[in-house]
Protein backbone atom coordinates (compact mmCIF):
# COMPACT_ATOMS: atom_id res chain seq x y z
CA UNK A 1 72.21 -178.58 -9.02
CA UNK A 2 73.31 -179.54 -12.25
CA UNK A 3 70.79 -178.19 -14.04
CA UNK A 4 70.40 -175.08 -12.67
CA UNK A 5 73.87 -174.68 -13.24
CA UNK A 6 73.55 -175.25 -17.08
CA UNK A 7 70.44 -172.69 -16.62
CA UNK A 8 72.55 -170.10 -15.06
CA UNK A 9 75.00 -170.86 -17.80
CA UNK A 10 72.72 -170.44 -21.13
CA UNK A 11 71.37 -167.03 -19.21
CA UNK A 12 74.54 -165.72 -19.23
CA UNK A 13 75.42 -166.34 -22.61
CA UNK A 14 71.71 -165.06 -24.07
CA UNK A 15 72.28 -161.79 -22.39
CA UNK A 16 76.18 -160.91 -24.05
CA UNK A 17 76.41 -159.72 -27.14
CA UNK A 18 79.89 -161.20 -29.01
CA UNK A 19 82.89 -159.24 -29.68
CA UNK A 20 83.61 -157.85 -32.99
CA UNK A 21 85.10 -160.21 -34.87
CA UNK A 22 88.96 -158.59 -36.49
CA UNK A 23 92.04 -159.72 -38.34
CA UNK A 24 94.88 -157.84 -38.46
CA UNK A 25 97.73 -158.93 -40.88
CA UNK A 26 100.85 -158.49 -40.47
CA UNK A 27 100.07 -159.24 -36.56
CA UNK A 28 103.44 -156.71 -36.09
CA UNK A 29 105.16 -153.84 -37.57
CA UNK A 30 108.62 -153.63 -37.86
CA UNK A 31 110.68 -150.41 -38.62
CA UNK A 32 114.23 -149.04 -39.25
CA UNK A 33 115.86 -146.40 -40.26
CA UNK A 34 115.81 -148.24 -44.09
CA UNK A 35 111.69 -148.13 -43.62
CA UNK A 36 110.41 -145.98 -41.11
CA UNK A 37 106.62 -146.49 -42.14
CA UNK A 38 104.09 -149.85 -42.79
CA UNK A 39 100.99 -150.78 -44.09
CA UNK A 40 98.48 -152.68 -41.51
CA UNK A 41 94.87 -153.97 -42.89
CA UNK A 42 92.47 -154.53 -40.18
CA UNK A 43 89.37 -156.49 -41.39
CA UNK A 44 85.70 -156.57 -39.98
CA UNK A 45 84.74 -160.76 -40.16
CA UNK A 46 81.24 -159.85 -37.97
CA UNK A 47 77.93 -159.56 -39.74
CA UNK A 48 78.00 -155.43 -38.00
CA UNK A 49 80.17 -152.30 -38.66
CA UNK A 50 82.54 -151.45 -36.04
CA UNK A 51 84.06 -148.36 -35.07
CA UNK A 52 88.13 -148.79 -34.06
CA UNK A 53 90.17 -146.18 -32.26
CA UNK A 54 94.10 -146.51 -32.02
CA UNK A 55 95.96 -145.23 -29.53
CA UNK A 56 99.98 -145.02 -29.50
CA UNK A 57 102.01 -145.97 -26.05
CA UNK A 58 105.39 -146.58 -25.63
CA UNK A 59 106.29 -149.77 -24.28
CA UNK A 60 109.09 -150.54 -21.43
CA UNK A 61 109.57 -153.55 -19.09
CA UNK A 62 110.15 -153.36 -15.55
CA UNK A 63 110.78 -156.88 -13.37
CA UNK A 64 109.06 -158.56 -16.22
CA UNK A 65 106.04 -156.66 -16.46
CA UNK A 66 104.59 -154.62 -19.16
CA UNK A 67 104.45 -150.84 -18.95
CA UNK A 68 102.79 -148.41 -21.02
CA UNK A 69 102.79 -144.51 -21.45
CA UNK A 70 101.13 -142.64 -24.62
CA UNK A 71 103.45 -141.39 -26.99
CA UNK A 72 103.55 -139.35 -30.57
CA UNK A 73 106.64 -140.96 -31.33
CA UNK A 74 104.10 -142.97 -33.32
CA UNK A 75 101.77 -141.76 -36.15
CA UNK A 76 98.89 -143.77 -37.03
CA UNK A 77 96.55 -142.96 -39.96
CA UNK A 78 93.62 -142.96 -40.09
CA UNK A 79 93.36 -142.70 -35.97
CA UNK A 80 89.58 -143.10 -36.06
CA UNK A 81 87.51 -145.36 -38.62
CA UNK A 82 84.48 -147.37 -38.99
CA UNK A 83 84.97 -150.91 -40.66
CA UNK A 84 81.70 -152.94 -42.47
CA UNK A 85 81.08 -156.25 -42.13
CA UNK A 86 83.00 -157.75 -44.51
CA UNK A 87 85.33 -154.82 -45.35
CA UNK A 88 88.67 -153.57 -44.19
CA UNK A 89 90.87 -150.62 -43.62
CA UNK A 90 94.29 -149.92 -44.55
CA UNK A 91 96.00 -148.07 -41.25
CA UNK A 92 99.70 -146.47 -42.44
CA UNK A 93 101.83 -146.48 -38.98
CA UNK A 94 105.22 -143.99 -38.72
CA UNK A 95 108.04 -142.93 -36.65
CA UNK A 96 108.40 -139.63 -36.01
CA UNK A 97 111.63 -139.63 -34.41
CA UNK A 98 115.27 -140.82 -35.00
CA UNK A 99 116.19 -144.54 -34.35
CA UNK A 100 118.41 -145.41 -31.54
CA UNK A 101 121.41 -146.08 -32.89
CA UNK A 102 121.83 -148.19 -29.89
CA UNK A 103 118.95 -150.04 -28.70
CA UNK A 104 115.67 -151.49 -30.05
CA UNK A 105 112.71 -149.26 -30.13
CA UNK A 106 109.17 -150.61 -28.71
CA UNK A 107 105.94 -149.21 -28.83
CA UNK A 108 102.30 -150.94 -28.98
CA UNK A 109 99.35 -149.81 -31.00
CA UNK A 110 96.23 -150.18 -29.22
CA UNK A 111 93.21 -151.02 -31.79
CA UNK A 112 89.37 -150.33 -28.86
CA UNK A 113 86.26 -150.83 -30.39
CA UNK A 114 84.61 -147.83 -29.68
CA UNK A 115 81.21 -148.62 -27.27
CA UNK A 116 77.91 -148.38 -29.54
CA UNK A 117 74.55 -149.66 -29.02
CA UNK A 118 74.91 -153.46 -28.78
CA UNK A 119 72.32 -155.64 -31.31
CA UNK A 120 69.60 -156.59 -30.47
CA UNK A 121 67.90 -160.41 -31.24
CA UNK A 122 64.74 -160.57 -32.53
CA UNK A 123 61.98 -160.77 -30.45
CA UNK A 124 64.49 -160.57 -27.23
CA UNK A 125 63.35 -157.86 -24.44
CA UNK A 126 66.15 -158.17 -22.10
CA UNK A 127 69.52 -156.12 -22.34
CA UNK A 128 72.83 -157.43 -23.98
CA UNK A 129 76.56 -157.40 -22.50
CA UNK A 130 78.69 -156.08 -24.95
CA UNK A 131 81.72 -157.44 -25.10
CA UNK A 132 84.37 -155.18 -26.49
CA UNK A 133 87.85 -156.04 -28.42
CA UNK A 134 91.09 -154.57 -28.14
CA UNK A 135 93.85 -155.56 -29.60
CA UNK A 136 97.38 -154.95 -28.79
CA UNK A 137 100.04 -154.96 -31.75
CA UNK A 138 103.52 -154.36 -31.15
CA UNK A 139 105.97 -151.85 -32.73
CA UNK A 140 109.65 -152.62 -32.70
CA UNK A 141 112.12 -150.30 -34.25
CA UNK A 142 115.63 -151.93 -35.10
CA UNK A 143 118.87 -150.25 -33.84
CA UNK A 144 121.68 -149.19 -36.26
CA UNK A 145 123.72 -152.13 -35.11
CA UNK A 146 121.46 -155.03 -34.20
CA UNK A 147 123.50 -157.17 -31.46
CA UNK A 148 121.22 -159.92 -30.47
CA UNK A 149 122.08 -162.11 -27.45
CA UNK A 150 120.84 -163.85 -24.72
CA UNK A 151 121.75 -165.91 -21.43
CA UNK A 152 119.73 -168.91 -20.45
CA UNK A 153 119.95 -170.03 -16.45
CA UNK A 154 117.87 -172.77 -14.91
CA UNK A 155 117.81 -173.98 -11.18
CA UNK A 156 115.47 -176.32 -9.32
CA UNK A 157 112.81 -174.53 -7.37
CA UNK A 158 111.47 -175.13 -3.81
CA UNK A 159 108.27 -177.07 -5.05
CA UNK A 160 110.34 -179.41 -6.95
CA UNK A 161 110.05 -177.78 -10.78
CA UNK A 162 112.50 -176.16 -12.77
CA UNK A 163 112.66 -172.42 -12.63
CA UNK A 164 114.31 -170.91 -15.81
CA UNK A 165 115.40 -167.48 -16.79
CA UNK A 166 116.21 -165.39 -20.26
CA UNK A 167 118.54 -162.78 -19.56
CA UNK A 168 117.97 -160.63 -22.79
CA UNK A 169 121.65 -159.23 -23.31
CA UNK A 170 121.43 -157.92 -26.90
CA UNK A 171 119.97 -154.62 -27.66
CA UNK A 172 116.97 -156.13 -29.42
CA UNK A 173 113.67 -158.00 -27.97
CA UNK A 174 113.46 -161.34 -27.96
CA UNK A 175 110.02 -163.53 -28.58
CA UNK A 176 109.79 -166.88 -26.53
CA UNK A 177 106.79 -168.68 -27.90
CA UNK A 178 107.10 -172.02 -26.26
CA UNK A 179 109.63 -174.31 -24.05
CA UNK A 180 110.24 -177.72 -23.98
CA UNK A 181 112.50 -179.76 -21.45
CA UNK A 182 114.04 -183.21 -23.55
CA UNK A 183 116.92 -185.19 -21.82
CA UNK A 184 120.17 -184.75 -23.17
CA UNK A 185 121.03 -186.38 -26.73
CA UNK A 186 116.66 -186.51 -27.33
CA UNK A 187 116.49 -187.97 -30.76
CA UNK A 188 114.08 -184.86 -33.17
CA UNK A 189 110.75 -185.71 -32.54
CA UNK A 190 111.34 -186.94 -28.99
CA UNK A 191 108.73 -186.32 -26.17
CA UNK A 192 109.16 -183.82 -23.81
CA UNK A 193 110.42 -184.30 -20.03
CA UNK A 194 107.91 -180.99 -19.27
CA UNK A 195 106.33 -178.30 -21.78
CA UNK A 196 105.11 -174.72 -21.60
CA UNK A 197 103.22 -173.56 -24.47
CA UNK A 198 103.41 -169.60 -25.04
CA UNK A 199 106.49 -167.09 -23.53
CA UNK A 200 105.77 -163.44 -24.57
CA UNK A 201 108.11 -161.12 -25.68
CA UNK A 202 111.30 -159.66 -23.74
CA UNK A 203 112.87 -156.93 -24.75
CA UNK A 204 116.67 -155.53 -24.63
CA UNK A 205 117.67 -155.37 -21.50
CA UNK A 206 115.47 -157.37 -19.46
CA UNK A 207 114.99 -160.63 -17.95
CA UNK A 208 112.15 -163.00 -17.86
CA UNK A 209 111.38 -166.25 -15.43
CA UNK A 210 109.31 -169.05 -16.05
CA UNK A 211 108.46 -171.69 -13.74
CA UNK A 212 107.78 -175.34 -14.83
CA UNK A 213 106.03 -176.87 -12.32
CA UNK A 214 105.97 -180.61 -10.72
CA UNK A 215 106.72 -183.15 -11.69
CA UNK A 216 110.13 -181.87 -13.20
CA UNK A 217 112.34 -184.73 -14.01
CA UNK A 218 115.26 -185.64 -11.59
CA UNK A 219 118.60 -184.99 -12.72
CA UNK A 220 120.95 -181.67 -13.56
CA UNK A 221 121.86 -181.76 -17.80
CA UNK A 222 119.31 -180.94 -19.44
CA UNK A 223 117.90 -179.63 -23.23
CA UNK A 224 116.01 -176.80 -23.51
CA UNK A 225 114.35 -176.14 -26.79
CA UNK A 226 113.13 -172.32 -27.35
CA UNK A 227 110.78 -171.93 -29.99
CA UNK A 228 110.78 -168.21 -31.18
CA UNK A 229 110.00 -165.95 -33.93
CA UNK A 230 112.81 -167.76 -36.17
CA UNK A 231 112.62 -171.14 -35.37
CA UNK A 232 113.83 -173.44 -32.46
CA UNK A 233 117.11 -173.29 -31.00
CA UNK A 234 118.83 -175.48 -28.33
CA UNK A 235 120.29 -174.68 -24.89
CA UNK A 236 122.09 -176.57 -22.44
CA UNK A 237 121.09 -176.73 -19.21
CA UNK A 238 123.12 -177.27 -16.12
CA UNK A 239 121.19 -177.03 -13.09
CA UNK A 240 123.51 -177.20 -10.45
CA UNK A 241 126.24 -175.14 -12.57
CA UNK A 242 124.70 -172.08 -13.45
């Protein structure tokens, strides 16, 4: 059973052809009334040329989910390229409206590989999967008056973990890119109680909940240490209080 399973297994990975193989740098693209256009360069690491489409959606949150609708609030240059191996292409990204003097602008920029006719190995007769890439980079367009601020609440959950919840109360997103529970006065450096690695972005507005499962430590004060876009911060945690 074993084997065949290993067999099924190297079958399946003979018959797909990789993804391309891109870097984009900077990974997002920040604008303002001060700079309303930037500079990406996507590059082409595979040994074949690709061809990359980008599309332009606006980009809302509803109950904590994602929502996208094309816009031309967005101007992307050169919409339509081919990369070589080895090579890159600069991609100039604008705003073609006014900034909110209010609230954080958010868009995405969707880079497709375009479908093509997938290589072929030498001496192979059978047909290749090809797998195509699409990345997703995000737009955010700062408000005339940045006010950034947020509300952390945590409560014990029916299973026995720790539900917690970003209330995003400022008028500009906010980028959660890992949690970690310590018990109050951790020394830095000190193990975690429980860990989450990754968060995504919330944006103005909106709230976000993440559960950390069992076994969550007993007790009610707790740390939690947000790591974000700018560092760590600290919150305390009351779990019977808030």
């Amino acid at each position: 059973m074993f084997r065949r399973l290993l067999s099924l297994i190297a079958g399946l990975a003979a018959a797909c052809a990789g993804a391309a193989d891109l870097g984009v740098m900077p990974v997002r693209v920040e604008l303002s009334a001060r700079q309303d256009r930037q500079a990406i360069t996507v590059s082409n690491r595979g040994a074949e040329p690709v061809l990359i489409q980008a599309e332009t959606v606006s980009w809302v949150q509803t109950d904590g989910e994602d929502q996208y609708t094309p816009t031309r609030e967005l101007l992307v240059n050169p919409p339509l390229f081919t990369i070589p191996s080895g090579g890159s292409q600069i991609v100039r990204v604008g705003l073609r409206r006014p900034v909110d003097a209010e609230r954080e602008l958010s868009y995405r920029i969707f880079l497709r590989e375009v479908p093509g006719a997938p290589p072929s190995a030498a001496g192979d007769k059978g047909q290749q999967i090809r797998v195509l890439l699409e990345l997703r980079l995000p737009v955010y367009v700062a408000p005339a008056r940045p006010q950034p601020a947020q509300r952390w609440r945590a409560s014990r959950s029916a299973d026995g973990g720790i539900e917690l919840e970003l209330a995003n109360t400022g008028n500009a997103h906010v980028v959660v890119g890992g949690l970690r529970l310590l018990a109050p006065g951790a020394l830095p450096g000190a193990a975690p109680l429980a860990e989450m690695k990754g968060g995504g972005s919330v944006l103005a507005g909106q709230r976000r909940v993440w559960h950390l499962a069992p076994p969550a430590p007993d007790g009610r004060f707790f740390v939690l240490e947000v790591r974000g876009e700018n560092g760590s911060q600290h919150v305390a945690l009351d779990l019977e209080g808030s």
